[in-house]
PDB file of N, CA and C in Angstrom:
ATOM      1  N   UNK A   1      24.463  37.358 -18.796  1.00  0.00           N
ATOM      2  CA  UNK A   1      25.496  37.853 -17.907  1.00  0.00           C
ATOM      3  C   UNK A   1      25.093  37.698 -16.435  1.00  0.00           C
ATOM      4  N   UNK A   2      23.841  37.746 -16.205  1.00  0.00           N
ATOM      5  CA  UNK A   2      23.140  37.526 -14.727  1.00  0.00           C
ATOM      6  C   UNK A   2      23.198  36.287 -14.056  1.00  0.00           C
ATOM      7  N   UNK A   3      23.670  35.354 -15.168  1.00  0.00           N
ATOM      8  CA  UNK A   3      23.997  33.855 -14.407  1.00  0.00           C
ATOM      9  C   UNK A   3      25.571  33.911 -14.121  1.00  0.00           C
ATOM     10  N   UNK A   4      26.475  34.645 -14.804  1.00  0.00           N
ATOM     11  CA  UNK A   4      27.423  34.507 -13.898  1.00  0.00           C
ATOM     12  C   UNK A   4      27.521  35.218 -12.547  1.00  0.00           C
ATOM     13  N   UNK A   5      26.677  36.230 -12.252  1.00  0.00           N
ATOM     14  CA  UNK A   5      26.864  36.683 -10.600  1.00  0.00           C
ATOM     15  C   UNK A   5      26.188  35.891  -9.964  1.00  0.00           C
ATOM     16  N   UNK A   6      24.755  35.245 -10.045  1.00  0.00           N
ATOM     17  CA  UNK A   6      23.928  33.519  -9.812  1.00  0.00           C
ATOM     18  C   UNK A   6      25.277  32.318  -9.221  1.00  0.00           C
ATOM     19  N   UNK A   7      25.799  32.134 -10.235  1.00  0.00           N
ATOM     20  CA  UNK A   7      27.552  30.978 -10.030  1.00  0.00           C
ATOM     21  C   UNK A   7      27.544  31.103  -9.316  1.00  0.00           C
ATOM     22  N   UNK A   8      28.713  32.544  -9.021  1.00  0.00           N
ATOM     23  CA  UNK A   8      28.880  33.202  -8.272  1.00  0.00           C
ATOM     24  C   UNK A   8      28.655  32.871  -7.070  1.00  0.00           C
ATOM     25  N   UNK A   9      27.476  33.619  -6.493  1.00  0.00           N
ATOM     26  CA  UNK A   9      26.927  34.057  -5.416  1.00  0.00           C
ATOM     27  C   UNK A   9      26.692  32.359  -4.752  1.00  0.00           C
ATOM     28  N   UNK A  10      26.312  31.291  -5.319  1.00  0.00           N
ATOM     29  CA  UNK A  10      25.853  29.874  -4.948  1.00  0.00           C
ATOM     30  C   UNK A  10      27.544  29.354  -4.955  1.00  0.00           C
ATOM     31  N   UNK A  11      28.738  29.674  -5.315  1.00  0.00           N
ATOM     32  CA  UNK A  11      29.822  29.098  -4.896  1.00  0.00           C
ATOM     33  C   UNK A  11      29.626  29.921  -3.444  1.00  0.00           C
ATOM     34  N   UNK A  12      30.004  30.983  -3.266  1.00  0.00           N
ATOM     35  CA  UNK A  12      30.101  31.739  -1.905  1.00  0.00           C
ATOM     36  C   UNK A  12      29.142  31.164  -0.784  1.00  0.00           C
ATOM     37  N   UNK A  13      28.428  30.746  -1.264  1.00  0.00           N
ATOM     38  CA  UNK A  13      27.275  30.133  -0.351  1.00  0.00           C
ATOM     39  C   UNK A  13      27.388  28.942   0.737  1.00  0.00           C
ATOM     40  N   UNK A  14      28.201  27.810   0.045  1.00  0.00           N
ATOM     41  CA  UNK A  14      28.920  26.809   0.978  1.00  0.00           C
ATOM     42  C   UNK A  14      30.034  27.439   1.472  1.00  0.00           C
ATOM     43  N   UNK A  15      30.864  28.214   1.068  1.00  0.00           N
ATOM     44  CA  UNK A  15      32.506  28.775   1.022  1.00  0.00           C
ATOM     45  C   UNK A  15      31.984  29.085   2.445  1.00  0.00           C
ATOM     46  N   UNK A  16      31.137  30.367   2.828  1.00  0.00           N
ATOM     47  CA  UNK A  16      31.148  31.204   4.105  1.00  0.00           C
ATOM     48  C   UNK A  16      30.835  30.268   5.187  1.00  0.00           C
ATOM     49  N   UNK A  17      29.756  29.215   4.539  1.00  0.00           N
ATOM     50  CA  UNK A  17      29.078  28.328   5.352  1.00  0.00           C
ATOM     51  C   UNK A  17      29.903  27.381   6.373  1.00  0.00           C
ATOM     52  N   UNK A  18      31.098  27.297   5.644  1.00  0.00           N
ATOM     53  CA  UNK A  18      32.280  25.791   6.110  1.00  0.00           C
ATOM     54  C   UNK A  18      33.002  26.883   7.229  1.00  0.00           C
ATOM     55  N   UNK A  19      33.599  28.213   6.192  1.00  0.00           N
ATOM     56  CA  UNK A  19      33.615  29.069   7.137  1.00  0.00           C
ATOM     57  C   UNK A  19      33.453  29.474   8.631  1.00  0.00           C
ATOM     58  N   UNK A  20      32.136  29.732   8.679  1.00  0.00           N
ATOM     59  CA  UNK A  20      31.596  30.126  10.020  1.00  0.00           C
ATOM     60  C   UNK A  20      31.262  28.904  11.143  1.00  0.00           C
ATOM     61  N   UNK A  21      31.228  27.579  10.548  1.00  0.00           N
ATOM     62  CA  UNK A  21      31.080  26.318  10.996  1.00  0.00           C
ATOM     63  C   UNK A  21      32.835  26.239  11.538  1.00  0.00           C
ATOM     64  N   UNK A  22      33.768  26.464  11.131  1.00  0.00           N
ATOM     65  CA  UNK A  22      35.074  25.845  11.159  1.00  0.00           C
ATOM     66  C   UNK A  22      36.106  27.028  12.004  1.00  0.00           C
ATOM     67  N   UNK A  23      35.649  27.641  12.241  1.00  0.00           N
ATOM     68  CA  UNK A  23      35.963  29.320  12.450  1.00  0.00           C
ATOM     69  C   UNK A  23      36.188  28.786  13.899  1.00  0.00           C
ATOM     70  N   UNK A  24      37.519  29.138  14.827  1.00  0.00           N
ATOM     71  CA  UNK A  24      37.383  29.059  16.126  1.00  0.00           C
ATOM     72  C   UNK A  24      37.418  30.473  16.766  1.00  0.00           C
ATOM     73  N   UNK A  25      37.652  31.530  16.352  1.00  0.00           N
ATOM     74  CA  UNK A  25      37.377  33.006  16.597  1.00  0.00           C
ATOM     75  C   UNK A  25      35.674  33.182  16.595  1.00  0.00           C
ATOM     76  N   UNK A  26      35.111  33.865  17.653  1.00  0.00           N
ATOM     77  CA  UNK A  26      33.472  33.723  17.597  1.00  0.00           C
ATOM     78  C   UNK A  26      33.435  35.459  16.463  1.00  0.00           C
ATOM     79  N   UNK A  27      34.130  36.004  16.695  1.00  0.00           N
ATOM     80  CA  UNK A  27      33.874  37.474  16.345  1.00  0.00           C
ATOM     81  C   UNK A  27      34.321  36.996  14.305  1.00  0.00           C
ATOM     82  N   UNK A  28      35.066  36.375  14.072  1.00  0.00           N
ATOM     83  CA  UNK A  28      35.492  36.548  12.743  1.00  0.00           C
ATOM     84  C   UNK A  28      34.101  35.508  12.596  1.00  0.00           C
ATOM     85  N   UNK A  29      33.557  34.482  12.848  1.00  0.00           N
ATOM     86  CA  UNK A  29      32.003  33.694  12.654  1.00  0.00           C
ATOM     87  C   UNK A  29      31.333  34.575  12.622  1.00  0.00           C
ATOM     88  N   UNK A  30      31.249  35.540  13.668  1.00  0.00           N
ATOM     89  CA  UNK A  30      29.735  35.947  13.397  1.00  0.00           C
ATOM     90  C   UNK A  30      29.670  37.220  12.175  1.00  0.00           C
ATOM     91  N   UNK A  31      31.230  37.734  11.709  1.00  0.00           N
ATOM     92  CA  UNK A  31      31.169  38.955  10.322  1.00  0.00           C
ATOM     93  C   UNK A  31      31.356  37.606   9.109  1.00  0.00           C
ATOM     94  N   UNK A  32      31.519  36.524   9.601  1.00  0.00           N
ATOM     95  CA  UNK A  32      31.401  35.983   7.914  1.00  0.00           C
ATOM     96  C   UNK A  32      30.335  35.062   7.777  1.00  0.00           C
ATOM     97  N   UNK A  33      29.312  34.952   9.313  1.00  0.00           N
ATOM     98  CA  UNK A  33      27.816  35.118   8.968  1.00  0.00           C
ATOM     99  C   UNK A  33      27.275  35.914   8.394  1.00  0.00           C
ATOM    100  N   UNK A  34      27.269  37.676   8.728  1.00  0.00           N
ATOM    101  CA  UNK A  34      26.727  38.558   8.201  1.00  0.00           C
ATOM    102  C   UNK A  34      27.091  38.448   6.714  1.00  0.00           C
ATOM    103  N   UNK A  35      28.208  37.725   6.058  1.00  0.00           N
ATOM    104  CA  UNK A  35      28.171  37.743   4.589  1.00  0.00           C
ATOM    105  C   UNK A  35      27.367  36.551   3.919  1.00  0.00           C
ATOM    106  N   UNK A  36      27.249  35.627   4.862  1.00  0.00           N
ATOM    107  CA  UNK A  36      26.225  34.377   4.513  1.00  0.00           C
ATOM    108  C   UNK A  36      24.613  35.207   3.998  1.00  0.00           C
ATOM    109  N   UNK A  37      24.490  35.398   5.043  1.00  0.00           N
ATOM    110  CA  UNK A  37      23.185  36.370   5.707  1.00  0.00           C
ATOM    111  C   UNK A  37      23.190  37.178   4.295  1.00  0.00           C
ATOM    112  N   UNK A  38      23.642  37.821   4.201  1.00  0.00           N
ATOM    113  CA  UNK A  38      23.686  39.189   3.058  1.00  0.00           C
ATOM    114  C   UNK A  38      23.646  38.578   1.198  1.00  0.00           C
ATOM    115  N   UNK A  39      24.407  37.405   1.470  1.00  0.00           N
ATOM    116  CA  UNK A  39      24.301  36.472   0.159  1.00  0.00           C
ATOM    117  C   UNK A  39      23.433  36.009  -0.319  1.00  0.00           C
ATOM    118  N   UNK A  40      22.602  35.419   1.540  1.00  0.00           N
ATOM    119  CA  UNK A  40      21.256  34.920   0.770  1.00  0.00           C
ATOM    120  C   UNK A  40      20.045  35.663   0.251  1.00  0.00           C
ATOM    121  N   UNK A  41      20.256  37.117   0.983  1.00  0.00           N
ATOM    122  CA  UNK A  41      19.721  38.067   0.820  1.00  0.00           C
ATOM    123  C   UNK A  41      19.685  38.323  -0.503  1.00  0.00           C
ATOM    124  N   UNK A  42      20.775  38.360  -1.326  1.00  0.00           N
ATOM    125  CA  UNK A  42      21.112  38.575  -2.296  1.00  0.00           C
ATOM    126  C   UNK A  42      20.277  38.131  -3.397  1.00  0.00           C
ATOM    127  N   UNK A  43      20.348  36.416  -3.160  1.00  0.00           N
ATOM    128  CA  UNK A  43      19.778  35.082  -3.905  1.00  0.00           C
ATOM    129  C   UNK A  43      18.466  35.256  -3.958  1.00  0.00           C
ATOM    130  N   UNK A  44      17.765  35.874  -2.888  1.00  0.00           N
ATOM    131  CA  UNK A  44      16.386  35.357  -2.375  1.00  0.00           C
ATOM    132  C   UNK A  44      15.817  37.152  -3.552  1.00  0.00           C
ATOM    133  N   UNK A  45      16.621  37.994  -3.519  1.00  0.00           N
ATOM    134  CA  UNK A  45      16.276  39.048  -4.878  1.00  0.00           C
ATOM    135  C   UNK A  45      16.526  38.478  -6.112  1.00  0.00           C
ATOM    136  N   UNK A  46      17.326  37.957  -6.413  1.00  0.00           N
ATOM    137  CA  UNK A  46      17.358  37.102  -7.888  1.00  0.00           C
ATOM    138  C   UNK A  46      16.194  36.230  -7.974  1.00  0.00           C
ATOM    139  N   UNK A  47      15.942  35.706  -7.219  1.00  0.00           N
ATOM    140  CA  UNK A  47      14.617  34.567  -7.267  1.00  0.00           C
ATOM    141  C   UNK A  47      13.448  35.508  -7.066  1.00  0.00           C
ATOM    142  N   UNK A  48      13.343  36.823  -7.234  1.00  0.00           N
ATOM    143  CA  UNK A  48      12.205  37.523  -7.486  1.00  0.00           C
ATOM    144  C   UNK A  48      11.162  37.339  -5.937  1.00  0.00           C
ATOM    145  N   UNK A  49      12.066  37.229  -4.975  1.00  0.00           N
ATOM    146  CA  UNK A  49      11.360  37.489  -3.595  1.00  0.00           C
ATOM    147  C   UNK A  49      11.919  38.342  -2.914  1.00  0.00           C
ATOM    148  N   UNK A  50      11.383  39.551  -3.389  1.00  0.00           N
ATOM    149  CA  UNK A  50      12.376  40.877  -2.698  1.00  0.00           C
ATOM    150  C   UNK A  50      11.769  40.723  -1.168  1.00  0.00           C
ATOM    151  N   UNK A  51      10.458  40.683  -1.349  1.00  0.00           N
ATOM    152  CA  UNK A  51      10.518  40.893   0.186  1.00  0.00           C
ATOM    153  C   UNK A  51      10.885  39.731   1.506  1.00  0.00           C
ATOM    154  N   UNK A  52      11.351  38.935   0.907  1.00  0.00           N
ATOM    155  CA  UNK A  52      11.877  38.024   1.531  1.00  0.00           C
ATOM    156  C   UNK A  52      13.520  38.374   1.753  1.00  0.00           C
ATOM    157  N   UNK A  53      14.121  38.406   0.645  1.00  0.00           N
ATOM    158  CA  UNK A  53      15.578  39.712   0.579  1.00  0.00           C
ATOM    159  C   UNK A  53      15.951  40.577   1.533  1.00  0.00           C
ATOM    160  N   UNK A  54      14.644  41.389   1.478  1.00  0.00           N
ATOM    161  CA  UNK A  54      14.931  42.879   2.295  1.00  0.00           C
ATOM    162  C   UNK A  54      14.631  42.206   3.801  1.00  0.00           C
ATOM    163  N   UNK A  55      13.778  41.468   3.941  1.00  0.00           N
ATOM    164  CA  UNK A  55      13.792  40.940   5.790  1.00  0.00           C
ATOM    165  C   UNK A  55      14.855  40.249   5.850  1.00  0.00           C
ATOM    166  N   UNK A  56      15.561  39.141   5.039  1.00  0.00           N
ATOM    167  CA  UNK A  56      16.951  38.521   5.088  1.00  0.00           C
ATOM    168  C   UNK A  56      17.907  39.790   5.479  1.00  0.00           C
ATOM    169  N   UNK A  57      17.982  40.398   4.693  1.00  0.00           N
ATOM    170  CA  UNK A  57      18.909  41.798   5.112  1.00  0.00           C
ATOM    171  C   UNK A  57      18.573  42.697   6.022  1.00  0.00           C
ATOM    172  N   UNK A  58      17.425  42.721   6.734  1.00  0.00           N
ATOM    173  CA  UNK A  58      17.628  43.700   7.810  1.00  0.00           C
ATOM    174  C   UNK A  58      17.522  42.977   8.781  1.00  0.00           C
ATOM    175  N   UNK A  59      16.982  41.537   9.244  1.00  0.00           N
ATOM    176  CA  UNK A  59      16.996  40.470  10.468  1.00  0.00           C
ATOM    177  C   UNK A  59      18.216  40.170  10.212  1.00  0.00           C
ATOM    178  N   UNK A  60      18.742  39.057   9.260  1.00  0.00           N
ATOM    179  CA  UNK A  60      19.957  38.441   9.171  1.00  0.00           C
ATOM    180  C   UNK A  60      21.331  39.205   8.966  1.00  0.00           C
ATOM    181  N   UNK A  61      21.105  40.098   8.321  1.00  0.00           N
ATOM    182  CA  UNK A  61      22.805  40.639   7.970  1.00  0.00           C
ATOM    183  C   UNK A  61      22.914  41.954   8.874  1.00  0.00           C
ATOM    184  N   UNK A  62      21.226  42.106   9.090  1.00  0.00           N
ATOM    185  CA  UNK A  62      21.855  44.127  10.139  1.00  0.00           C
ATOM    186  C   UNK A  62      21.532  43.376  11.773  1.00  0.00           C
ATOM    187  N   UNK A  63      20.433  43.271  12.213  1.00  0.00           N
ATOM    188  CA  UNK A  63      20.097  43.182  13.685  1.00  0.00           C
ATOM    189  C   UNK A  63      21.221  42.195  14.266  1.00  0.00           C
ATOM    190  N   UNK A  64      20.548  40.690  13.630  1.00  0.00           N
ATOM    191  CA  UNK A  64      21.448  39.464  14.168  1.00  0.00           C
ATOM    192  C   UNK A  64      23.046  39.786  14.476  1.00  0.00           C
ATOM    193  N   UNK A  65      23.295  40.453  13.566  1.00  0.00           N
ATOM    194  CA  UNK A  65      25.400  40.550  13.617  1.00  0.00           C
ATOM    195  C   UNK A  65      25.265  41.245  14.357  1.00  0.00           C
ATOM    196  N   UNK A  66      24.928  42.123  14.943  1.00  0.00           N
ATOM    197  CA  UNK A  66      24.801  43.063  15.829  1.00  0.00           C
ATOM    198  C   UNK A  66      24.727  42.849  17.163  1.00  0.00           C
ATOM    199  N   UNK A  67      23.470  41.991  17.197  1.00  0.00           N
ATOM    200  CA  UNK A  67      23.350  41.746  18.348  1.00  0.00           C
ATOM    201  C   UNK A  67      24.595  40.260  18.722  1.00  0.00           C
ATOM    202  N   UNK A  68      24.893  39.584  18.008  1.00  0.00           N
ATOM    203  CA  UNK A  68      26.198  38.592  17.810  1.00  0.00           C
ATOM    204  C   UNK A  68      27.450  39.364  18.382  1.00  0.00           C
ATOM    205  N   UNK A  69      27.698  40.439  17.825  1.00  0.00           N
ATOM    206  CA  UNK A  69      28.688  41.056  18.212  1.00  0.00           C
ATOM    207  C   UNK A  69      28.783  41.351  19.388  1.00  0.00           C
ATOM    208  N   UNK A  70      27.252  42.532  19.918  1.00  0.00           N
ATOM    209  CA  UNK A  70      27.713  42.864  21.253  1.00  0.00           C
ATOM    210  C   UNK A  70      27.671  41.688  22.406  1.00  0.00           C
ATOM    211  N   UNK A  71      26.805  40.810  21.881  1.00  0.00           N
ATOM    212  CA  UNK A  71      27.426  39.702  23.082  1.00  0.00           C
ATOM    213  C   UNK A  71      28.428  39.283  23.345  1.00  0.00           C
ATOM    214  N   UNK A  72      29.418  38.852  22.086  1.00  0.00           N
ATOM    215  CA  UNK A  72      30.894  38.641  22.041  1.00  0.00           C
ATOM    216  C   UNK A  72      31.900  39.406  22.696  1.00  0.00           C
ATOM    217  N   UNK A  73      31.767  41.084  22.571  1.00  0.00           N
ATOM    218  CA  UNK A  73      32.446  41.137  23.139  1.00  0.00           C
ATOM    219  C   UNK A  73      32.056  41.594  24.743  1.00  0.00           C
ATOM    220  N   UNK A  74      30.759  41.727  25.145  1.00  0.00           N
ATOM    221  CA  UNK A  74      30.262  41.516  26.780  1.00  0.00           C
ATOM    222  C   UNK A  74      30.986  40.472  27.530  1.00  0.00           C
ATOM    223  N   UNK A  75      31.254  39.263  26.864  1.00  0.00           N
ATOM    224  CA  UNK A  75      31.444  38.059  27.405  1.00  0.00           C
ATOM    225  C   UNK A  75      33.182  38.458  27.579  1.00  0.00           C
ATOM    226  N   UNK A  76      33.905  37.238  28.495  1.00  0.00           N
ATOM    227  CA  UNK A  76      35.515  37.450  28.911  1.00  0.00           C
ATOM    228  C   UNK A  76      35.770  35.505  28.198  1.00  0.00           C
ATOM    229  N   UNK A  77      36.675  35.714  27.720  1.00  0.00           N
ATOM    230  CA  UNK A  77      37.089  34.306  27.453  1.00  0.00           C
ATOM    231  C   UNK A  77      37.870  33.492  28.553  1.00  0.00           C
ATOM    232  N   UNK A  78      37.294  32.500  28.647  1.00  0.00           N
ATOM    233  CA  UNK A  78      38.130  31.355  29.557  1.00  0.00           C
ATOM    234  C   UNK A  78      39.622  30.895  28.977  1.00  0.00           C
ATOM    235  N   UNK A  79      40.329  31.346  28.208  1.00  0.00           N
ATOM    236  CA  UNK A  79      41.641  30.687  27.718  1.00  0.00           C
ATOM    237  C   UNK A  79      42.422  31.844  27.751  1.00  0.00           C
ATOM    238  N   UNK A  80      43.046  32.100  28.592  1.00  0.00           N
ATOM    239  CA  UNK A  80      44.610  32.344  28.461  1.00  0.00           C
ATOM    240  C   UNK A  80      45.740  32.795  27.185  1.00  0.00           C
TER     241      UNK A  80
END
């Protein structure tokens, strides 16, 4: 049953990826990074490297979006 959340989780993996690449909103990129981020987090516990997991999830899916965010919205957009 653990290989279908495995599928899973490795379809979502390109999905967010094209995503956040294709995304012209910076704020909707950088929350469907944090689900990239959090996925691989995910993957990298199935592959029996938790502690690789738990730094994926607190660098990549908590600090990084965070700090992504408040720059986004510090900044003023040039377009009208």
């Amino acid at each position: 049953m653990i290989w279908v959340l495995d599928i899973l989780l490795l379809i979502l993996l390109p999905l967010t990826a094209i995503v956040v690449v294709r995304s012209r909103d910076l704020m909707v990129a950088a929350i469907v990074y944090s689900i990239y981020s959090f996925d691989m987090a995910i993957i990298y516990t199935q592959l029996n490297a938790p502690d690789v997991g738990l730094a994926e999830a607190a660098v990549g899916a908590g600090a990084t979006t965070i700090l992504f965010l408040i720059a986004i919205t510090k900044t003023e957009r040039m377009e009208e």
